[in-house]
Protein backbone atom coordinates (compact mmCIF):
# COMPACT_ATOMS: atom_id res chain seq x y z
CA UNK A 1 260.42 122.96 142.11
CA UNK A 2 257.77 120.67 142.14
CA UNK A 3 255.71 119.09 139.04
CA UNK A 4 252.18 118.34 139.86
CA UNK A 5 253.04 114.47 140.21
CA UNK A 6 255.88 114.96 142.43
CA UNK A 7 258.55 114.38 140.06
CA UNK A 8 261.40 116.98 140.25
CA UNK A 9 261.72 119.95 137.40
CA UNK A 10 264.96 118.75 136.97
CA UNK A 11 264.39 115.42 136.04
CA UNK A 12 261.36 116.64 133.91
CA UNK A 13 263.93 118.37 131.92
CA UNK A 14 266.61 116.04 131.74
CA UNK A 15 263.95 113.74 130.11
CA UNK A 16 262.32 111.48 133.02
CA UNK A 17 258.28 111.35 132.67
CA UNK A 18 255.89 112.68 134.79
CA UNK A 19 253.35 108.96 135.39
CA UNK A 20 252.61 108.08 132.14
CA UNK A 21 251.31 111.68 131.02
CA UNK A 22 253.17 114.10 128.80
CA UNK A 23 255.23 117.46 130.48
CA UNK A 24 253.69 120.32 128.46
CA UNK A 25 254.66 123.68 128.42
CA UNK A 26 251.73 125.72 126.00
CA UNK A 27 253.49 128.43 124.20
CA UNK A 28 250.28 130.34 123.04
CA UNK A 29 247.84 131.42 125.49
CA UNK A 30 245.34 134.64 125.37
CA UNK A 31 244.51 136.81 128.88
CA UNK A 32 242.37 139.71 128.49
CA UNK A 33 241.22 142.51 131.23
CA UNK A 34 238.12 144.13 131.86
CA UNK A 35 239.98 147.60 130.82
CA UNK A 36 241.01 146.09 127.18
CA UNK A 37 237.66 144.63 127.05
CA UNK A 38 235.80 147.62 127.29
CA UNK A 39 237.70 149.86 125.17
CA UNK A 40 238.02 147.18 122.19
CA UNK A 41 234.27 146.82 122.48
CA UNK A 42 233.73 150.76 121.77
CA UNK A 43 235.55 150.41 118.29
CA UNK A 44 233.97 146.67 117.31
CA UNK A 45 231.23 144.31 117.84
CA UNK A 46 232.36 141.01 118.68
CA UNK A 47 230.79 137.68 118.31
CA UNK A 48 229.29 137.10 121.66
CA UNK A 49 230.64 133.43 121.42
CA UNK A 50 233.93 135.07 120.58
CA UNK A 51 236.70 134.44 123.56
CA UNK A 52 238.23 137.34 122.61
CA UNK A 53 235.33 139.78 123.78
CA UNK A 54 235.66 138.46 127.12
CA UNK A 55 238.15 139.46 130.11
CA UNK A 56 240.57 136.24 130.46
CA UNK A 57 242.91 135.38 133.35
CA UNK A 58 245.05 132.77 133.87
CA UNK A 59 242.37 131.49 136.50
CA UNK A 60 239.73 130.82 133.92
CA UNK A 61 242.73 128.59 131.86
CA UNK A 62 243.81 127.13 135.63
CA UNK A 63 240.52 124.17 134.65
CA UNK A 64 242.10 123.62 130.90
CA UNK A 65 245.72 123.19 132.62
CA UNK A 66 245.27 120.98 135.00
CA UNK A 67 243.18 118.38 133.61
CA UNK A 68 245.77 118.22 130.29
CA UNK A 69 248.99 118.29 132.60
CA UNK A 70 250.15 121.90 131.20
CA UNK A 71 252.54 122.99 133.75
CA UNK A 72 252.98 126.89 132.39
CA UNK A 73 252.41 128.47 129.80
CA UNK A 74 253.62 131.69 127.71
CA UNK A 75 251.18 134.28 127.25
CA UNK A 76 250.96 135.90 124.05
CA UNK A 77 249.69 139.29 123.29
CA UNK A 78 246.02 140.11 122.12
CA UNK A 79 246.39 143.97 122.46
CA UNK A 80 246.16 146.11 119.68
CA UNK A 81 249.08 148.69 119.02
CA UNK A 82 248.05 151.89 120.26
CA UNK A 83 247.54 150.52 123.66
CA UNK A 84 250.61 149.43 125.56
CA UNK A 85 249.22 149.56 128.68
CA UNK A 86 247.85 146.66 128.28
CA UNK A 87 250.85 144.86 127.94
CA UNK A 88 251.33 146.29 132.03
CA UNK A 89 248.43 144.54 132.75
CA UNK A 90 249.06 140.78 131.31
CA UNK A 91 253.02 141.20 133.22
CA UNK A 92 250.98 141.56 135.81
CA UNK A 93 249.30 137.99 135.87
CA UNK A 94 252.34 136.74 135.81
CA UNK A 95 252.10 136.24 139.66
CA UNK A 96 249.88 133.06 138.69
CA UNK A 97 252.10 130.39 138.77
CA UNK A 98 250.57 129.08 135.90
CA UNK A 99 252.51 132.03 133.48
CA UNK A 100 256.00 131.48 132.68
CA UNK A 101 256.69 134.41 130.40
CA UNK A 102 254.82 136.93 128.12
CA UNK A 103 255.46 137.62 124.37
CA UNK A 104 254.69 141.04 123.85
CA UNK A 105 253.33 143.91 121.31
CA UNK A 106 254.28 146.96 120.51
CA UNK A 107 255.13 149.78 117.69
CA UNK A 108 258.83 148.96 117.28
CA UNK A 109 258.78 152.19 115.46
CA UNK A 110 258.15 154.09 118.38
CA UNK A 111 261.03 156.40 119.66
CA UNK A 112 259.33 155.72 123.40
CA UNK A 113 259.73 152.14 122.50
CA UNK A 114 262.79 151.41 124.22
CA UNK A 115 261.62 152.73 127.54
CA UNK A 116 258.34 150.55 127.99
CA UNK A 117 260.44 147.61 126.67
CA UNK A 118 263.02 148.42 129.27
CA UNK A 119 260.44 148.53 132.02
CA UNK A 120 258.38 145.15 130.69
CA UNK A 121 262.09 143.48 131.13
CA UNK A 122 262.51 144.48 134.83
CA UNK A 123 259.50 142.34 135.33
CA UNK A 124 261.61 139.13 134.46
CA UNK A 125 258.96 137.53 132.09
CA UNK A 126 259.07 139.28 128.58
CA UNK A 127 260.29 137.18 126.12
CA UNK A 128 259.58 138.60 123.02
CA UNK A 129 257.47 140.40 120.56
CA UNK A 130 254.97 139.46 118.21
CA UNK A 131 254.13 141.23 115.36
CA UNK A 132 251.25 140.41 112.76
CA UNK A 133 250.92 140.57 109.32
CA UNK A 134 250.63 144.23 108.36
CA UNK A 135 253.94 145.27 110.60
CA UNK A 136 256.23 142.65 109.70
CA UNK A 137 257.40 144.31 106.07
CA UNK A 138 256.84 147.91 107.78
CA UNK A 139 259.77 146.79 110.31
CA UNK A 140 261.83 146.06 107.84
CA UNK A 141 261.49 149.11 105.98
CA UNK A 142 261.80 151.53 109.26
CA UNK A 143 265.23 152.47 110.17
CA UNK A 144 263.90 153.07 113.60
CA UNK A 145 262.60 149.48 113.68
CA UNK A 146 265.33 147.74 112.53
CA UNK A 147 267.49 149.60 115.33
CA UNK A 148 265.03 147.99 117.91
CA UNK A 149 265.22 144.51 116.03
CA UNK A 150 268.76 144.90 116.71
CA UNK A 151 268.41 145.29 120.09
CA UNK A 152 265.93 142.28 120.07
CA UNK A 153 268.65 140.02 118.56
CA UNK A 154 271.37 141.30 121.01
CA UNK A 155 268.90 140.67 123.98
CA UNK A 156 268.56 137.39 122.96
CA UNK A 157 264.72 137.52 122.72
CA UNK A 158 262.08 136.09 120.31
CA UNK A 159 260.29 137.44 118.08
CA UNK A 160 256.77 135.57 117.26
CA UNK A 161 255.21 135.92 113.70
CA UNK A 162 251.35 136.04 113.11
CA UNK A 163 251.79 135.63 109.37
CA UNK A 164 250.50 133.81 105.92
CA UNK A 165 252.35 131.88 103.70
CA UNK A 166 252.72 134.97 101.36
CA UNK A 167 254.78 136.68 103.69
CA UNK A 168 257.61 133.96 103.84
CA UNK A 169 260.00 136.56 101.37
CA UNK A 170 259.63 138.62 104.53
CA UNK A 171 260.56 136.16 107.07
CA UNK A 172 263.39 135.22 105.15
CA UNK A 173 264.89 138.97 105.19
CA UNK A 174 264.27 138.79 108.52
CA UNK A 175 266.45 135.68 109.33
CA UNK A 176 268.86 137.05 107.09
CA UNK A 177 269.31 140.65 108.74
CA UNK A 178 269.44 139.30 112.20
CA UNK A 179 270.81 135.65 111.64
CA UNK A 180 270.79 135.38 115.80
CA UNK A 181 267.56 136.70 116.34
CA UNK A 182 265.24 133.85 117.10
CA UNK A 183 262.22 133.79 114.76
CA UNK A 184 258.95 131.65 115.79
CA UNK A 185 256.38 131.70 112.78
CA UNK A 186 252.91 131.19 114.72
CA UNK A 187 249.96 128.42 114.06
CA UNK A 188 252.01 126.55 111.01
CA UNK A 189 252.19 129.85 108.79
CA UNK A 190 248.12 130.05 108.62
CA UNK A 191 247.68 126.55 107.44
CA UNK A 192 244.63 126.02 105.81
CA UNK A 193 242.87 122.56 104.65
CA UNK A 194 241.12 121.94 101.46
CA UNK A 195 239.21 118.93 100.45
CA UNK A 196 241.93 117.53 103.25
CA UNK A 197 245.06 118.87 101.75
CA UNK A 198 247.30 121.68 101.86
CA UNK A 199 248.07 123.82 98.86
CA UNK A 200 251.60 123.90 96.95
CA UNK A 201 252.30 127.25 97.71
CA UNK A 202 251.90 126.73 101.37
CA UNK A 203 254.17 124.07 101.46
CA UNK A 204 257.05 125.62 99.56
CA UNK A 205 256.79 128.90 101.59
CA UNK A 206 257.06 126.52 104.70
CA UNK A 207 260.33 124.92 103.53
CA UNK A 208 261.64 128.38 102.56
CA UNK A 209 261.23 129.48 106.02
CA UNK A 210 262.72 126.52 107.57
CA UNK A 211 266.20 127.21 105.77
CA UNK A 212 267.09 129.24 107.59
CA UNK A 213 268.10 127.67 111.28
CA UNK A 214 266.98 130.63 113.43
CA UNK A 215 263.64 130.21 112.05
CA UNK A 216 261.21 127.85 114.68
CA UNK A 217 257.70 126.60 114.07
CA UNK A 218 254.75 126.80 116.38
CA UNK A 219 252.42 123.28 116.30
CA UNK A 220 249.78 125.49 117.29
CA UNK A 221 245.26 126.49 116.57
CA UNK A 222 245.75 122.61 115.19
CA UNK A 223 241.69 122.85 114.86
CA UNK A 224 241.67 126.19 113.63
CA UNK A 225 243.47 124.93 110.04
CA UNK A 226 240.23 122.26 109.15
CA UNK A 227 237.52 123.47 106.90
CA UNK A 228 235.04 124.08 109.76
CA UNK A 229 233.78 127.28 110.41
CA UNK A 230 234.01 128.73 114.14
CA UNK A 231 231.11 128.18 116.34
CA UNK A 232 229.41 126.14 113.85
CA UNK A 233 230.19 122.09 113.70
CA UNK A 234 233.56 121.06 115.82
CA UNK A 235 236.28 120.38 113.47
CA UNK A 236 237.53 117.20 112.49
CA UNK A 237 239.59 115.46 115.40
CA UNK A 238 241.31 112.33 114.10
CA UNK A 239 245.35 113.06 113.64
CA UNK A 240 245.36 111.97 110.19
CA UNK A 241 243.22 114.94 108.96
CA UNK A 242 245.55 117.18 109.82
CA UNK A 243 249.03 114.97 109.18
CA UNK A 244 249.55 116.39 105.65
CA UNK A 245 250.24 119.74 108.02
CA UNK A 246 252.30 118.67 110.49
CA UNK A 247 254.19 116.21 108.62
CA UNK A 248 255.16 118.78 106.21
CA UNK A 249 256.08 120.99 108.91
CA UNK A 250 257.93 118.21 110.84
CA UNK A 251 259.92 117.75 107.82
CA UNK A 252 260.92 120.97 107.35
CA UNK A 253 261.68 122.21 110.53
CA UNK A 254 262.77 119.09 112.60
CA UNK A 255 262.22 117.90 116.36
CA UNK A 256 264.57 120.91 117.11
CA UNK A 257 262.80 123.51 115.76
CA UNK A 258 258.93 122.62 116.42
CA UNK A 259 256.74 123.98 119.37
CA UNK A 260 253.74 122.87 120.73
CA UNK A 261 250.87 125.37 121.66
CA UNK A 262 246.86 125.27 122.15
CA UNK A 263 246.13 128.89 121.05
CA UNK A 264 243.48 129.05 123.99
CA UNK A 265 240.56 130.14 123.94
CA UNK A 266 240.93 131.03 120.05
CA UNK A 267 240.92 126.62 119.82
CA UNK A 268 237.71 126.32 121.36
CA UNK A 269 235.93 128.02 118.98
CA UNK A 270 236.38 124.94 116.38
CA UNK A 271 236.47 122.26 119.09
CA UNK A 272 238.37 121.04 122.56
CA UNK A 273 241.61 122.14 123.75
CA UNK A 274 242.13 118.56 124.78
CA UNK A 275 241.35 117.25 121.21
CA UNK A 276 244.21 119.98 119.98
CA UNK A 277 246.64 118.40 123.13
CA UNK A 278 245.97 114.92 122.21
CA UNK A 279 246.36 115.38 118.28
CA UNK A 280 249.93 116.70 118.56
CA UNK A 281 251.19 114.46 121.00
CA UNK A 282 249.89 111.46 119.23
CA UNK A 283 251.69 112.58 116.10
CA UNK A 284 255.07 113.67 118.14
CA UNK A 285 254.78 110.22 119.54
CA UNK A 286 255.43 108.91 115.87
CA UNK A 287 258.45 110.66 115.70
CA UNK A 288 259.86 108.93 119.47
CA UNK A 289 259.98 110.03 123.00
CA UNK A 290 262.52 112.37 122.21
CA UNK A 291 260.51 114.13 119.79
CA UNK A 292 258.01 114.05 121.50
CA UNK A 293 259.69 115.56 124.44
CA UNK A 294 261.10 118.26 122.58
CA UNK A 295 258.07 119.56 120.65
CA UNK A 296 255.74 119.32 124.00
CA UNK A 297 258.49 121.36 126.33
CA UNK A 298 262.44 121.43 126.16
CA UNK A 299 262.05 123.60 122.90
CA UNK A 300 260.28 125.70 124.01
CA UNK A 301 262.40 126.26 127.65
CA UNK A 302 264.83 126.75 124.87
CA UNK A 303 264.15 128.85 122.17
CA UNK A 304 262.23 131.64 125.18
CA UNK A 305 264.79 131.61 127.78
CA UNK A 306 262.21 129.96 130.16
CA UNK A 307 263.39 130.19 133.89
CA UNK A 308 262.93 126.96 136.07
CA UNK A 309 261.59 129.81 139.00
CA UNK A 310 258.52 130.45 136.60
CA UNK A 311 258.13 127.18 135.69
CA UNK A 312 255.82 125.19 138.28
């Protein structure tokens, strides 16, 4: 397996460089089809600007890739609930070479449950399961659920958390019900800037979560946490605006335990995917090569179980 500079996978993940450009693996990507499209547009009117209310494919992110040195990237879900099917559909991009794995959703209260999740596994590239804010406490209160979580944990999969800061009591049962499952709390627990801080509350809910060491961090929608509004003025792109986020989640977590991810397209709506590459990796890079290295890729071939097959 080849990286795009001729430099062996192998190497790449024992630590060598690729030239002088960083080996990236995004974690958080968004594909859409024309099926999902339509139906979603019968129940809502999007933004026309809005990625989301457009059909995505991994050859409309093949552009955004390749000029930023992504090799893959994990797809994660953008479906809504009640319609599994088009969780089928996104397994099925996963012939791009581009897509190393998908993290999934679904109703993990759902006695079918276990036989779509047994047929998304054959496929070799589900990873996990994302849930968002309004399941996670559900879960924990559904006997059903928590029989699936099991099987989650045992499976050795990932689940990915869409969450605020006032849900960290509920990522913390979580870790402590299923201390193996692996736990990856999505786009810095919904930072938010103010006046170009953080708040208090954020901050202790962050450390809270990263007690517990099954818990990871995604360095992900970096733009998406300034006070810009989407589509309006691009948000701020210097690293120091945003350091009073990742340094606090840095500290908590650790080069183990942090992920890097571009949230494309939802990141374009406050600015340039390359302005959210370049801000992480220029803080990583503050931290050493081996930081660096961890947070932009070997984490996350860790923490999903990424194959070196999918990888290109």
């Amino acid at each position: 397996m080849k990286c795009m500079f001729g430099v062996s996978l192998f190497a790449l993940i024992l630590g060598a460089g690729c030239a002088e450009r960083p080996w990236i693996i995004d974690t958080h990507t968004h594909f859409k089809g024309g099926d999902q499209v339509a139906a979603e547009r019968s129940q809502r009117r999007w933004d026309p600007r809005n990625m989301l209310g457009h059909a995505l494919a991994p050859r409309d992110y093949r552009p955004v890739a390749d000029r930023l040195a992504i090799r893959s990237t994990l797809v994660v879900e953008a479906c809504n609930q009640d319609r599994p099917q088009d969780n089928d559909w996104v397994l099925k991009q996963a012939t791009s070479d581009l897509v190393c794995g998908y993290v999934a959703r679904e109703d993990l209260t759902s006695d079918t449950f276990p036989d779509r999740h047994r047929r998304y596994r054959k496929s070799g590239f589900l990873k996990g399961y994302r849930f968002r804010r309004e399941e996670l406490r559900g879960y924990l209160a559904d006997a059903t659920a928590r029989e699936h979580l099991r099987t989650l944990e045992q499976e050795g999969l990932v689940v990915d958390l869409l969450i605020r800061h006032d849900h960290a009591d509920d990522v913390a049962q979580l870790a402590r019900m299923y201390p193996s499952l692996k736990i990856v709390i999505n786009h810095c627990l919904g930072a938010r800037m103010k006046d170009g801080q953080v708040s208090d509350a954020w901050k202790t809910a962050v450390t809270s979560c990263a007690a517990f060491p099954n818990v990871y961090c995604k360095l992900s929608s970096i733009l998406n946490f300034s006070e810009a509004k989407p589509f309006a003025d691009p948000a701020p792109v210097d690293l120091d605006y945003y350091r009073p986020v990742l340094e606090h989640c840095f500290e908590a977590f650790g080069e183990d335990r942090v992920i890097f991810a571009t949230n494309w397209p939802v990141c374009t709506h406050f600015g340039s995917t390359d302005d959210v590459v370049r801000i992480v990796t220029e803080f990583l890079r503050t931290k050493g090569e081996e930081a660096l290295a961890k947070g932009m890729y070997r984490n996350a071939i860790r923490v999903y179980g990424l194959e070196q097959e999918h990888l290109r």
